[in-house]
N, C-alpha and C. Protein backbone atom coordinates (compact mmCIF):
# COMPACT_ATOMS: atom_id res chain seq x y z
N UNK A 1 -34.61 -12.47 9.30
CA UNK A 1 -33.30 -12.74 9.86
C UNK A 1 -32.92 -14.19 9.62
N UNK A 2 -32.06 -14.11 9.80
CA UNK A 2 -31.05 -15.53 8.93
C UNK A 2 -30.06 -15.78 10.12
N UNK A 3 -29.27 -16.87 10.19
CA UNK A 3 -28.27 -17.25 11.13
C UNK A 3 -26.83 -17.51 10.18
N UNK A 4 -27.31 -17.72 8.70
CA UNK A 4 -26.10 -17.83 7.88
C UNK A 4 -26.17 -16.85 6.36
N UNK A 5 -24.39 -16.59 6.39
CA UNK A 5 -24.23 -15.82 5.17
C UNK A 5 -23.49 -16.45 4.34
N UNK A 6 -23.52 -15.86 3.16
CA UNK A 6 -22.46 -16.39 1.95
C UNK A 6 -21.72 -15.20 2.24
N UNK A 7 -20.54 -15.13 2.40
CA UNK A 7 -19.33 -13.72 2.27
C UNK A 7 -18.76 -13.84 1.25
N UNK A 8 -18.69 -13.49 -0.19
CA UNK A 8 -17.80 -12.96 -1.08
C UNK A 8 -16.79 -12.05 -1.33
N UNK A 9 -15.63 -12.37 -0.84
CA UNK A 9 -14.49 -11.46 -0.90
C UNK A 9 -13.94 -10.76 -2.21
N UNK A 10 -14.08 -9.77 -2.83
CA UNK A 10 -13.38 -9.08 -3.39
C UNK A 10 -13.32 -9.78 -4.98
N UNK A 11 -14.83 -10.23 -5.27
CA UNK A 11 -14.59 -10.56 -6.96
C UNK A 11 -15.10 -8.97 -7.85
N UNK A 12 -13.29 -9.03 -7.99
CA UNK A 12 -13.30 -7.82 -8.73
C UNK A 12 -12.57 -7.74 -9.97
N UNK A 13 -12.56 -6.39 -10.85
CA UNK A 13 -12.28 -6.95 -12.45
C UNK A 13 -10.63 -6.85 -12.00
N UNK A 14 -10.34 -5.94 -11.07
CA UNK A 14 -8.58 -5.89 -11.18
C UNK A 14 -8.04 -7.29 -10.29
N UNK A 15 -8.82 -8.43 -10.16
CA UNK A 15 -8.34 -9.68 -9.34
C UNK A 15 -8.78 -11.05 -9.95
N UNK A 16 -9.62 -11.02 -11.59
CA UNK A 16 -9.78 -11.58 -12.85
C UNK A 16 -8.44 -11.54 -13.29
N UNK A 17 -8.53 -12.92 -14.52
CA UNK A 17 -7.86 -12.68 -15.41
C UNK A 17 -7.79 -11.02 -16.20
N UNK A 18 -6.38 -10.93 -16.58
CA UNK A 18 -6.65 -9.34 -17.21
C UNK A 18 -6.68 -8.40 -16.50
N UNK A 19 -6.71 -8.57 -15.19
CA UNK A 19 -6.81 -7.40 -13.91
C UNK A 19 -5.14 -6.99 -13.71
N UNK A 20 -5.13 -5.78 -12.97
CA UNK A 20 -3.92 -5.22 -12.72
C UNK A 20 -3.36 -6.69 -11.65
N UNK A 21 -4.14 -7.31 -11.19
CA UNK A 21 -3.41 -8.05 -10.17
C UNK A 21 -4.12 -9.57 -10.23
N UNK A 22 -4.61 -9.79 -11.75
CA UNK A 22 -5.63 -11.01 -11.84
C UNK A 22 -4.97 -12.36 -11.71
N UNK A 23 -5.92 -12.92 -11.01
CA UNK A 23 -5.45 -14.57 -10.33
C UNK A 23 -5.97 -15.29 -11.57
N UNK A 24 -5.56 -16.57 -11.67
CA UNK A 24 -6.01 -17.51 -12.78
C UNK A 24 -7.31 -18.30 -11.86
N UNK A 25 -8.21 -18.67 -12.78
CA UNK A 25 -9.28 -19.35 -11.90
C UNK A 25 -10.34 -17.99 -11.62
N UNK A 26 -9.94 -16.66 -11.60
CA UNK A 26 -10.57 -15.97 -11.24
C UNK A 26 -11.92 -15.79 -12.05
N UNK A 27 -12.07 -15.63 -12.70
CA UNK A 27 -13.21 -15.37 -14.06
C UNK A 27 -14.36 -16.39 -13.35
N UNK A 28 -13.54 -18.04 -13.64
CA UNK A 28 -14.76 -19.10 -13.26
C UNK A 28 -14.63 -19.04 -12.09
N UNK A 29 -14.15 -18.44 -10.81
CA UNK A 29 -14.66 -18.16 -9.23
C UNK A 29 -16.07 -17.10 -9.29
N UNK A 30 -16.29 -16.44 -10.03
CA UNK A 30 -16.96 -14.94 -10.59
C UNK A 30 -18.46 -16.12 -11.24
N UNK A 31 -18.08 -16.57 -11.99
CA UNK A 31 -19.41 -17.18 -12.66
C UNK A 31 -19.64 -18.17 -11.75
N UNK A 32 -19.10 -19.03 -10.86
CA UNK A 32 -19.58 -20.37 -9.96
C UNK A 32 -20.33 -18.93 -8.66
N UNK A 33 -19.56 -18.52 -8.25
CA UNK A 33 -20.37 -17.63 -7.07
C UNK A 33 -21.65 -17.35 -7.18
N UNK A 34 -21.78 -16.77 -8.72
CA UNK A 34 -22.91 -16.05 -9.33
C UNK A 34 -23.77 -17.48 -9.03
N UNK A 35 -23.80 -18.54 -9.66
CA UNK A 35 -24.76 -19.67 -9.89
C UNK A 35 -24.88 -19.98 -8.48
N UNK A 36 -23.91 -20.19 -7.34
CA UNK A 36 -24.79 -20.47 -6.32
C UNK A 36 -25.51 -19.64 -5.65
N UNK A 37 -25.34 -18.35 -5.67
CA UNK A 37 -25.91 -17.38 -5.53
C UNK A 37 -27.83 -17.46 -6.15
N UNK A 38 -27.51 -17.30 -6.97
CA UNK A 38 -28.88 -17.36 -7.87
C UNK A 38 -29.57 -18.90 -7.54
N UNK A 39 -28.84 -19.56 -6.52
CA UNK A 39 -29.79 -20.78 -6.12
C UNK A 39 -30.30 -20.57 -4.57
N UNK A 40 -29.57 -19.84 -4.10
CA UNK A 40 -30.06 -19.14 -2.54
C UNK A 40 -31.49 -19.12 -2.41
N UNK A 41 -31.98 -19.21 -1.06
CA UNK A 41 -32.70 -18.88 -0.74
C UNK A 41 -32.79 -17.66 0.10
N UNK A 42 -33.27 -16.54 -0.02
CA UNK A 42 -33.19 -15.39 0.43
C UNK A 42 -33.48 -15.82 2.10
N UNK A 43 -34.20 -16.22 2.11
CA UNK A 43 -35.13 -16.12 3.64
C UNK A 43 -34.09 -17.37 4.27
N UNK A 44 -33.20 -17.85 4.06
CA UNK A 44 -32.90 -18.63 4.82
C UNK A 44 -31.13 -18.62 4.48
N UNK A 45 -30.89 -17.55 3.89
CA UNK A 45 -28.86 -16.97 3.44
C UNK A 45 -28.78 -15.71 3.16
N UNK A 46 -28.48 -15.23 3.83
CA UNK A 46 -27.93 -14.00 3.29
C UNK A 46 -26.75 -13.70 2.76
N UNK A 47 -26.42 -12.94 1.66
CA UNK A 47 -25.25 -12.61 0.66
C UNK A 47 -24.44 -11.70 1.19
N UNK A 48 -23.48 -11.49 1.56
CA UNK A 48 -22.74 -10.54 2.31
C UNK A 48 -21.21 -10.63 1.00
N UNK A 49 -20.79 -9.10 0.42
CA UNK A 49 -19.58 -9.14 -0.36
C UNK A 49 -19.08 -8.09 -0.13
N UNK A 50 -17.41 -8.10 0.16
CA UNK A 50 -16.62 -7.20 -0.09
C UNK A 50 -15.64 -6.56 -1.29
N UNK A 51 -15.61 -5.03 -1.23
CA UNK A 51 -14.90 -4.64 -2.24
C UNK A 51 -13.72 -3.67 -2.12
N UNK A 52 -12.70 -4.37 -2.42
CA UNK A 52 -11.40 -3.42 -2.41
C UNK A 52 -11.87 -1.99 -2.79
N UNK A 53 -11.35 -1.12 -2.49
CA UNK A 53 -11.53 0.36 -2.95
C UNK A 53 -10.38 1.09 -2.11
N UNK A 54 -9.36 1.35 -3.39
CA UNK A 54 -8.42 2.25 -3.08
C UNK A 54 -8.41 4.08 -3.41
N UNK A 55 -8.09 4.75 -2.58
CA UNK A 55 -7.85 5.86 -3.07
C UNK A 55 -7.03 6.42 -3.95
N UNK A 56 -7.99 7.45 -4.82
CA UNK A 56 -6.60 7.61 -6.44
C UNK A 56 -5.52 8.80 -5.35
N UNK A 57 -4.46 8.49 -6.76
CA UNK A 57 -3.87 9.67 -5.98
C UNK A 57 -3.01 9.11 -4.60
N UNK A 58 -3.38 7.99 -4.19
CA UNK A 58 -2.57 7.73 -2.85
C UNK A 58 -1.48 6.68 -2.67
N UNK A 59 -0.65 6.37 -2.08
CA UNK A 59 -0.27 5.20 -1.77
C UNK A 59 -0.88 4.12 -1.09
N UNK A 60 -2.14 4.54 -0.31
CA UNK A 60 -2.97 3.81 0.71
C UNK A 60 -2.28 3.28 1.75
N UNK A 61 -1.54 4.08 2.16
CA UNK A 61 -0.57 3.58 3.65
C UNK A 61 0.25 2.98 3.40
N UNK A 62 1.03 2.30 2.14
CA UNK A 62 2.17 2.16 1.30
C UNK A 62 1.61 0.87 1.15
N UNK A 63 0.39 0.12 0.67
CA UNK A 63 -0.09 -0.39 0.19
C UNK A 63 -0.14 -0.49 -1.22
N UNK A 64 0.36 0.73 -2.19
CA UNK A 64 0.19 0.51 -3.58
C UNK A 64 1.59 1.54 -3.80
N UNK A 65 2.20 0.44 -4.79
CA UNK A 65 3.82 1.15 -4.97
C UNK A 65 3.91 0.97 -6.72
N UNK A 66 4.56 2.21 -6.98
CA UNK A 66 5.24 1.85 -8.37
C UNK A 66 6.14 0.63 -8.19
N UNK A 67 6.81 0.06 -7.23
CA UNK A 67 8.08 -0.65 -7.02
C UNK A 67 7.38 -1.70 -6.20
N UNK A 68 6.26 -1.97 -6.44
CA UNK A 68 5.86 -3.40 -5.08
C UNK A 68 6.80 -4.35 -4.82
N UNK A 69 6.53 -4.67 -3.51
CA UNK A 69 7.21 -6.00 -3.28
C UNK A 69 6.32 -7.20 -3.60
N UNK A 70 4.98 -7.21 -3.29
CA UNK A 70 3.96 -8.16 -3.67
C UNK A 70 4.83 -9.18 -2.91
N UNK A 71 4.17 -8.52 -1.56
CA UNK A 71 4.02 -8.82 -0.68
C UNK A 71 3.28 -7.66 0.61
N UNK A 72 3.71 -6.42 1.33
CA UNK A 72 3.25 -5.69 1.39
C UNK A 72 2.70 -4.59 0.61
N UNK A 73 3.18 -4.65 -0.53
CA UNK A 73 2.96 -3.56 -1.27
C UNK A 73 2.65 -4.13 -2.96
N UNK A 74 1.69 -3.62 -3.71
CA UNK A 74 1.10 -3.84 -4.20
C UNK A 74 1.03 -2.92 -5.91
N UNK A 75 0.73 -3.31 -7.37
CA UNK A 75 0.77 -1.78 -7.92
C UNK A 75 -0.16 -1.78 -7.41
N UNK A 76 -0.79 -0.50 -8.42
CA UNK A 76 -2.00 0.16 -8.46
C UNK A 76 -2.98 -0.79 -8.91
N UNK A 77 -4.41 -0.87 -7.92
CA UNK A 77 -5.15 -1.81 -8.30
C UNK A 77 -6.74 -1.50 -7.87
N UNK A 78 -7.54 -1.89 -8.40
CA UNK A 78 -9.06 -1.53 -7.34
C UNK A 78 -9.07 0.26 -7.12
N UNK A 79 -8.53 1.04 -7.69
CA UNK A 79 -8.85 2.13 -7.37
C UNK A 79 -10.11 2.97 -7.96
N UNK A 80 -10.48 3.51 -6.50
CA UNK A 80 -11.91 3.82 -6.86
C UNK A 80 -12.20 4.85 -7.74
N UNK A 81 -13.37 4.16 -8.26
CA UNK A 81 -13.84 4.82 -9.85
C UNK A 81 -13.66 4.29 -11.17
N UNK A 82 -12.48 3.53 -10.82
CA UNK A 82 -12.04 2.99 -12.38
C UNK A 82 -12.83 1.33 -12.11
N UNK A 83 -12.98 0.96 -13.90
CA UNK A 83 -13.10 -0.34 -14.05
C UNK A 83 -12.58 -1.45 -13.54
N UNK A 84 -11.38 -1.59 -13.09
CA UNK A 84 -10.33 -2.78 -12.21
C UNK A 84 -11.34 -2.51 -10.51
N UNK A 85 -11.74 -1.84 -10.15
CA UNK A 85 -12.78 -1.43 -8.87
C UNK A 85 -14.25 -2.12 -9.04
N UNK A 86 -14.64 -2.33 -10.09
CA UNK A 86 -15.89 -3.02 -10.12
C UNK A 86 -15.88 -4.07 -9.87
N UNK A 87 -17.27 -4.50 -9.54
CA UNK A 87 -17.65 -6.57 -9.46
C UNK A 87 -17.16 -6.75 -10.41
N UNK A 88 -16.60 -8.37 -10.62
CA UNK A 88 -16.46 -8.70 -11.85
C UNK A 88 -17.50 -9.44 -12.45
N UNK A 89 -17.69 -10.01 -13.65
CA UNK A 89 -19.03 -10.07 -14.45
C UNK A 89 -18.93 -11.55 -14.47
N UNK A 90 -19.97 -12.89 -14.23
CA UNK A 90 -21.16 -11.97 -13.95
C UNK A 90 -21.69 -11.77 -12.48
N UNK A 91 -20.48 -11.99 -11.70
CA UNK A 91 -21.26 -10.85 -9.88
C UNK A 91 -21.56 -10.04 -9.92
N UNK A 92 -21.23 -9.04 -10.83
CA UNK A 92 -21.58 -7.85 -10.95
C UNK A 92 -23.16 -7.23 -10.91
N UNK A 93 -23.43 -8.39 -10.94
CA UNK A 93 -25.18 -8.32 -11.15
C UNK A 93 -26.23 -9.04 -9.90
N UNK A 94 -25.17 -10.16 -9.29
CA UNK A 94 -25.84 -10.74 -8.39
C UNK A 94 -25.85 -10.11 -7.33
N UNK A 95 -27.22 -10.71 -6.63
CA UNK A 95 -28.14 -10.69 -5.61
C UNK A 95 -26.96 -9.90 -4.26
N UNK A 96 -26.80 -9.07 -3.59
CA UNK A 96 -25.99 -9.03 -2.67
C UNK A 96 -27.21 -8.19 -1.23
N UNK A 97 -26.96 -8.56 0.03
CA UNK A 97 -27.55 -8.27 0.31
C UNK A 97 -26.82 -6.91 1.78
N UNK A 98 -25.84 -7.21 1.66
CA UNK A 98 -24.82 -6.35 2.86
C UNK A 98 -23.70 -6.28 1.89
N UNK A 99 -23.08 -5.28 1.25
CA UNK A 99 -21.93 -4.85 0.86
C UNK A 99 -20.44 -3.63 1.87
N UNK A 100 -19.41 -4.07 1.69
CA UNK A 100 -18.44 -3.63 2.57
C UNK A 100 -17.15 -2.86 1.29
N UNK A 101 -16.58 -1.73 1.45
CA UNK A 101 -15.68 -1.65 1.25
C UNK A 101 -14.46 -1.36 2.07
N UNK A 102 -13.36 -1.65 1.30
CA UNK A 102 -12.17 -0.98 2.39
C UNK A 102 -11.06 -1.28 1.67
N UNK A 103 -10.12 -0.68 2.31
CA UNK A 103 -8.77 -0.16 2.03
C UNK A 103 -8.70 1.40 1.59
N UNK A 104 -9.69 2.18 2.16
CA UNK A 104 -9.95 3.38 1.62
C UNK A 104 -8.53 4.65 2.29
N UNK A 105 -7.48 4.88 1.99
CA UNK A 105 -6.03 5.20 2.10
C UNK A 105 -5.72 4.19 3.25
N UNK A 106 -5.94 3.57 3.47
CA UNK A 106 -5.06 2.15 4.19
C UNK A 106 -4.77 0.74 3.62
N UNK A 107 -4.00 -0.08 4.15
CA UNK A 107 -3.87 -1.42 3.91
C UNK A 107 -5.28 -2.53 4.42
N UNK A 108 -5.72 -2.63 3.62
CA UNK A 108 -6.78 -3.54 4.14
C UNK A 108 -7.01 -5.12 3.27
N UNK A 109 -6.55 -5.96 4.04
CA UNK A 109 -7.33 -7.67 3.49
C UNK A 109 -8.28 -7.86 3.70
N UNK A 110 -8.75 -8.27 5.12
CA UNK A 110 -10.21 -8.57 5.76
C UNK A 110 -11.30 -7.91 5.34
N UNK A 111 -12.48 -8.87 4.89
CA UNK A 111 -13.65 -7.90 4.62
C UNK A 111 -13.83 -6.83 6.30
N UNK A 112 -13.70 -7.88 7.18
CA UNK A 112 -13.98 -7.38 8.41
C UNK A 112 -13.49 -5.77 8.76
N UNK A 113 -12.40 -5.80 7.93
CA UNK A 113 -11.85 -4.34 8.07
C UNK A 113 -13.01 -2.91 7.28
N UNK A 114 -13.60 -3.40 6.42
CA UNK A 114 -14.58 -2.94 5.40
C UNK A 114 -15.76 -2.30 5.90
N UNK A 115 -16.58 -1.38 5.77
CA UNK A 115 -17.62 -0.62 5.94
C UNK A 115 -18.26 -0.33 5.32
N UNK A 116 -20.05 -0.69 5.92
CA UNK A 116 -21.21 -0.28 4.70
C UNK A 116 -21.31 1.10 4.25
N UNK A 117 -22.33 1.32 3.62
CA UNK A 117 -22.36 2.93 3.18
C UNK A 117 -22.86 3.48 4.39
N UNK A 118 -23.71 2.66 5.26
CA UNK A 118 -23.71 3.45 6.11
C UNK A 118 -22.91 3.66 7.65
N UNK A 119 -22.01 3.26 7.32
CA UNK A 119 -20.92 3.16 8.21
C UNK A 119 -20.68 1.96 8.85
N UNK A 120 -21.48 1.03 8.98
CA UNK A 120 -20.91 -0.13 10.02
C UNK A 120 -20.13 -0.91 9.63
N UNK A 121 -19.72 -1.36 10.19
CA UNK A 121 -18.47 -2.43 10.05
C UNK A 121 -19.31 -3.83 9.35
N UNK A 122 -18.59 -4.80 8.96
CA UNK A 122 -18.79 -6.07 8.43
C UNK A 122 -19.41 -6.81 9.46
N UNK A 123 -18.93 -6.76 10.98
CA UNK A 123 -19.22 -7.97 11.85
C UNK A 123 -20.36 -7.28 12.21
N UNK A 124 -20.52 -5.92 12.61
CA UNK A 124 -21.68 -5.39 13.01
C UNK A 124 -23.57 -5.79 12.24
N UNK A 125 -23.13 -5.27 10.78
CA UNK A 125 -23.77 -5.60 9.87
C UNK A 125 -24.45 -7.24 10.21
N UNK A 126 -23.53 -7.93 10.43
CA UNK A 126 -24.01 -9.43 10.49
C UNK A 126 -24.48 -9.79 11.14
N UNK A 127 -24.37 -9.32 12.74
CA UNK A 127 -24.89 -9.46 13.49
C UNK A 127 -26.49 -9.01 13.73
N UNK A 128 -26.33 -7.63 13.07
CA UNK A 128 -27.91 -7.11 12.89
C UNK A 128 -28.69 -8.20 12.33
N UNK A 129 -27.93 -8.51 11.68
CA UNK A 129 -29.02 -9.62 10.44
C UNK A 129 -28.99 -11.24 11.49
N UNK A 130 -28.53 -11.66 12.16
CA UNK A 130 -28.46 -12.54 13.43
C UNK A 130 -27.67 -13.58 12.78
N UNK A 131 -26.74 -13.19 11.84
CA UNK A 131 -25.53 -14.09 11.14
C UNK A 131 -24.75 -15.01 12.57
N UNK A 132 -24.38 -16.31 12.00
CA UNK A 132 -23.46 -17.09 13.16
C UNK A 132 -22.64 -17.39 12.37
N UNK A 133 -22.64 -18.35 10.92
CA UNK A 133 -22.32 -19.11 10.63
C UNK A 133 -22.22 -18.66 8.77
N UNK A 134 -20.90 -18.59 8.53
CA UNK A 134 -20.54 -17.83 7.27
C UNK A 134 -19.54 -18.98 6.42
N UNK A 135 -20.43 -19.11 4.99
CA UNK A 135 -19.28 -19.69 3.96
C UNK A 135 -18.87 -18.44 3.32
N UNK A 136 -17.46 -18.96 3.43
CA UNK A 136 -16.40 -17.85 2.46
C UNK A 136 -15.89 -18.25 1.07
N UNK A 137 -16.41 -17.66 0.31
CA UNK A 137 -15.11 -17.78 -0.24
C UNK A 137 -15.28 -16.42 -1.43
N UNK A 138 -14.49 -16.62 -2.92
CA UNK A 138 -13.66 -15.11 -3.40
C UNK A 138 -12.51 -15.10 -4.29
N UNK A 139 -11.84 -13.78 -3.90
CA UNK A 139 -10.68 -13.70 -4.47
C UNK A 139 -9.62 -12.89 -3.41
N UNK A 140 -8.20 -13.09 -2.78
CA UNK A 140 -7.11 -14.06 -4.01
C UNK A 140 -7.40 -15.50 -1.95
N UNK A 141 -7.60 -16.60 -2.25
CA UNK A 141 -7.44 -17.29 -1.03
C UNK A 141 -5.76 -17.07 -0.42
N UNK A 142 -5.14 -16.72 -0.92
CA UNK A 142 -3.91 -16.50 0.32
C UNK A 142 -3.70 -15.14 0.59
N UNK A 143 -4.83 -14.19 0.51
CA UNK A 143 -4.73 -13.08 1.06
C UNK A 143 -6.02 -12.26 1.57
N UNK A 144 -7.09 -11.75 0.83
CA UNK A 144 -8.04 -11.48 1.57
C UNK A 144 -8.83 -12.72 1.73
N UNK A 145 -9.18 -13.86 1.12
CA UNK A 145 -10.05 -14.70 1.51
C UNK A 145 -9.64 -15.19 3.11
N UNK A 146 -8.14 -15.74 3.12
CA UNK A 146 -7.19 -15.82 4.14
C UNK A 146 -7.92 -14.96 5.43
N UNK A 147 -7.42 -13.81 5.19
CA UNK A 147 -7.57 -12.83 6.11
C UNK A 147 -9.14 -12.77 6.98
N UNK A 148 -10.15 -12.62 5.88
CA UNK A 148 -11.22 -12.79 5.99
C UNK A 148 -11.51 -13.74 6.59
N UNK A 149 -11.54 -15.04 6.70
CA UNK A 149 -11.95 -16.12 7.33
C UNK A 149 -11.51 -16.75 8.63
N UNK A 150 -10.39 -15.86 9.20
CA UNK A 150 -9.49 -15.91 9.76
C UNK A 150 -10.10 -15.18 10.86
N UNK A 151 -10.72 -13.72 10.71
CA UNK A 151 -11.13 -12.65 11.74
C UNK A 151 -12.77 -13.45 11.71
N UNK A 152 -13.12 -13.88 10.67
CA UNK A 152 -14.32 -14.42 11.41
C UNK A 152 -14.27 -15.32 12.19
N UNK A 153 -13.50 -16.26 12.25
CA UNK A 153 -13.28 -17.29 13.66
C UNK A 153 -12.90 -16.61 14.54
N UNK A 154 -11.84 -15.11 14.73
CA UNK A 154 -11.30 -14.59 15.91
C UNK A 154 -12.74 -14.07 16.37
N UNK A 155 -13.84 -13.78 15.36
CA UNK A 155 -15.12 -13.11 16.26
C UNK A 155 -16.13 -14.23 16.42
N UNK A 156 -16.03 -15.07 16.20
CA UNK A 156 -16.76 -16.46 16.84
C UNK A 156 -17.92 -16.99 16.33
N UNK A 157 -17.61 -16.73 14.80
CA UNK A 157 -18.17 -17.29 13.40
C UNK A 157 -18.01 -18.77 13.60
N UNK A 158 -19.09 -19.41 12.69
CA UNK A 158 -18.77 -20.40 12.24
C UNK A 158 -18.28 -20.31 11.32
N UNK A 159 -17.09 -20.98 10.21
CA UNK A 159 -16.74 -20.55 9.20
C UNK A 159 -16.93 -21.80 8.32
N UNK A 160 -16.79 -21.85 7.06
CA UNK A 160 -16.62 -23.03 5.97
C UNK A 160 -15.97 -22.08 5.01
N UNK A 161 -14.78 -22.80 4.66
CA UNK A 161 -14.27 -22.07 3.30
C UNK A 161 -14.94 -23.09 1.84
N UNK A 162 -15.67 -22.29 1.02
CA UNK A 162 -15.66 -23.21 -0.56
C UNK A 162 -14.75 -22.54 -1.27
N UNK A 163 -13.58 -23.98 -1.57
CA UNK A 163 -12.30 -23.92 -2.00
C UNK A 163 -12.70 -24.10 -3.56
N UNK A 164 -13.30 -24.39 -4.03
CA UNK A 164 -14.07 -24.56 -5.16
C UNK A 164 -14.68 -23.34 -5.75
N UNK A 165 -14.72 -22.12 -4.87
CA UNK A 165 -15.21 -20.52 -4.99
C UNK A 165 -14.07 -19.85 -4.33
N UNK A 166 -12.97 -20.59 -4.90
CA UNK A 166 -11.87 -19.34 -4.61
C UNK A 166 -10.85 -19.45 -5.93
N UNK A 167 -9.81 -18.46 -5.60
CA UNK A 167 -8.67 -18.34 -6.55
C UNK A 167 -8.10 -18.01 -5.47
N UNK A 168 -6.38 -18.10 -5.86
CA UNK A 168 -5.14 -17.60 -5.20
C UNK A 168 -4.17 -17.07 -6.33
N UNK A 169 -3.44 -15.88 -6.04
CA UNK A 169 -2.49 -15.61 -6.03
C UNK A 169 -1.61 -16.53 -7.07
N UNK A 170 -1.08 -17.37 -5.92
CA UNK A 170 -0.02 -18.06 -6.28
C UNK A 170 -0.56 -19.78 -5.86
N UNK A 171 -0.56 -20.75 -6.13
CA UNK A 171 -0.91 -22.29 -5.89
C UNK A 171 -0.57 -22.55 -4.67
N UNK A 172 1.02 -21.97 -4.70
CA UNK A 172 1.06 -22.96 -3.76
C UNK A 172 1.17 -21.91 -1.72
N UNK A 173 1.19 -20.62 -2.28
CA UNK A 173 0.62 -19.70 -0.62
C UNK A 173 -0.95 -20.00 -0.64
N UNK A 174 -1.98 -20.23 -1.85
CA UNK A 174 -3.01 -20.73 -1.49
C UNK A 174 -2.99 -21.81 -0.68
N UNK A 175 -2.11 -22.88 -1.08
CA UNK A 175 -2.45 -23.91 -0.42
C UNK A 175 -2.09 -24.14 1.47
N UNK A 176 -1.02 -23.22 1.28
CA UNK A 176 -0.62 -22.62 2.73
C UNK A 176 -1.51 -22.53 3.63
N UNK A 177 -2.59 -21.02 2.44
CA UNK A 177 -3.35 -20.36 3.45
C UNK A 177 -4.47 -21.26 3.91
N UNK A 178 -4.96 -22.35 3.08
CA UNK A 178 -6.12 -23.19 3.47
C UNK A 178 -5.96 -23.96 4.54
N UNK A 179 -4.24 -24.53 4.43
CA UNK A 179 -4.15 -25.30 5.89
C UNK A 179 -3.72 -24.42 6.89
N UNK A 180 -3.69 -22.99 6.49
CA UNK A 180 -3.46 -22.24 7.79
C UNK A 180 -5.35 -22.23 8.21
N UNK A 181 -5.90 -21.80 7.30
CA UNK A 181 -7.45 -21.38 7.92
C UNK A 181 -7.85 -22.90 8.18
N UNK A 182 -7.71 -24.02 8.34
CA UNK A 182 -7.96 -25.24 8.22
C UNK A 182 -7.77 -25.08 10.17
N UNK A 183 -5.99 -25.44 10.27
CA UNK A 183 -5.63 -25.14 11.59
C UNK A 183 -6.53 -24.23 12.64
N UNK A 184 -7.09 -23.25 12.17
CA UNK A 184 -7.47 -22.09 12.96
C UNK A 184 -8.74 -22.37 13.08
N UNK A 185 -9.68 -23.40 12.98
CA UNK A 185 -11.16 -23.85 12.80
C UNK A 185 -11.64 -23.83 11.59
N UNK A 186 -11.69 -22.99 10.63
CA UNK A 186 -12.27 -23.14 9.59
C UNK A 186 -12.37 -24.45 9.17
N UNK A 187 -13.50 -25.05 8.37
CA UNK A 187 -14.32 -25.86 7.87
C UNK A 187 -13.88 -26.15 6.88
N UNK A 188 -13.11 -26.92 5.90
CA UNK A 188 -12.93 -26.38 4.34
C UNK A 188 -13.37 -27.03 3.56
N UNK A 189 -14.36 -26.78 2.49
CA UNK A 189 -15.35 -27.48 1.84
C UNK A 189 -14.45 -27.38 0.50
N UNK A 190 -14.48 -28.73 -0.47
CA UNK A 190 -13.67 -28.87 -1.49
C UNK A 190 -14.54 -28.45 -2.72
């Protein structure tokens, strides 16, 4: 048991460059994760990552639109089974030690919203493992990283964002969202 995790939000191929919904920066967020990752110490961090997974066939609670607003609504992206749904490379390979999906026919940001295979929730999961104190970071920072780091302070995380292991969206709602998670306790490591 460990008291701290690394949380990786959602490095996935459809949130890469080239993805149905790819951020710039994303690729080298994917290879920096990987390297600090592979410098961990198991016995003293645990790896905790989430993964979008949409249902084919659905709107996901009007989460995925031919007509997005991008803003609530989204195209088609992360749907499960296809390639845009996978880690992106090279996470795809790293060390993970608690994995979460979600948005499974709903709207989901927060890893927190996300569930292991064997059903538990994200905060549950962490707690088993005697998690307090979580660096975040991922893909896109003004929306699930956002979100994510956000419900871990509402559940009484320690948080640190590495802004240096993220991408956004857009520059400048990233930069929003950092001094929003900044405001709200988060930690933000450059």
């Amino acid at each position: 048991m460990t008291d701290k995790a690394l949380l990786v939000v959602d490095v996935q191929n459809d949130f890469v460059e080239g993805g149905a919904l790819g951020c710039e920066g994303g690729k080298a967020a994917a290879a920096a994760i990987t390297q600090l990752i592979a410098g961990l110490d198991p016995a003293t961090e645990l790896v905790a990552a989430s993964r979008d997974d949409h249902t084919p066939g659905s709107d996901n609670g009007g989460h995925i639109s031919e007509h997005p607003d991008f803003v609530d609504s989204w195209p088609p992206h992360c749907i499960d089974g296809t390639p845009g749904q996978a880690y992106a490379e090279p996470f795809a390979t790293a060390h993970r030690d608690i994995e979460v999906q979600k948005g499974q026919g709903v709207p989901a940001y927060s890893a927190f919203e996300g569930h292991t295979a064997d059903g538990r929730s994200l905060d549950q999961a962490l707690r088993d493992a005697g998690v307090t104190q979580l660096d975040v970071c991922g893909i896109a920072t003004d929306y699930c990283v956002r979100a994510s780091a956000l419900d871990a302070v509402r559940l009484g995380y320690q948080v640190r964002l590495l802004g240096a292991l993220c991408a956004a969206v857009n520059p400048e709602s990233g930069a929003r969202a950092v001094d929003e998670m900044r405001d709200a306790g988060v930690t933000i490591v450059a």
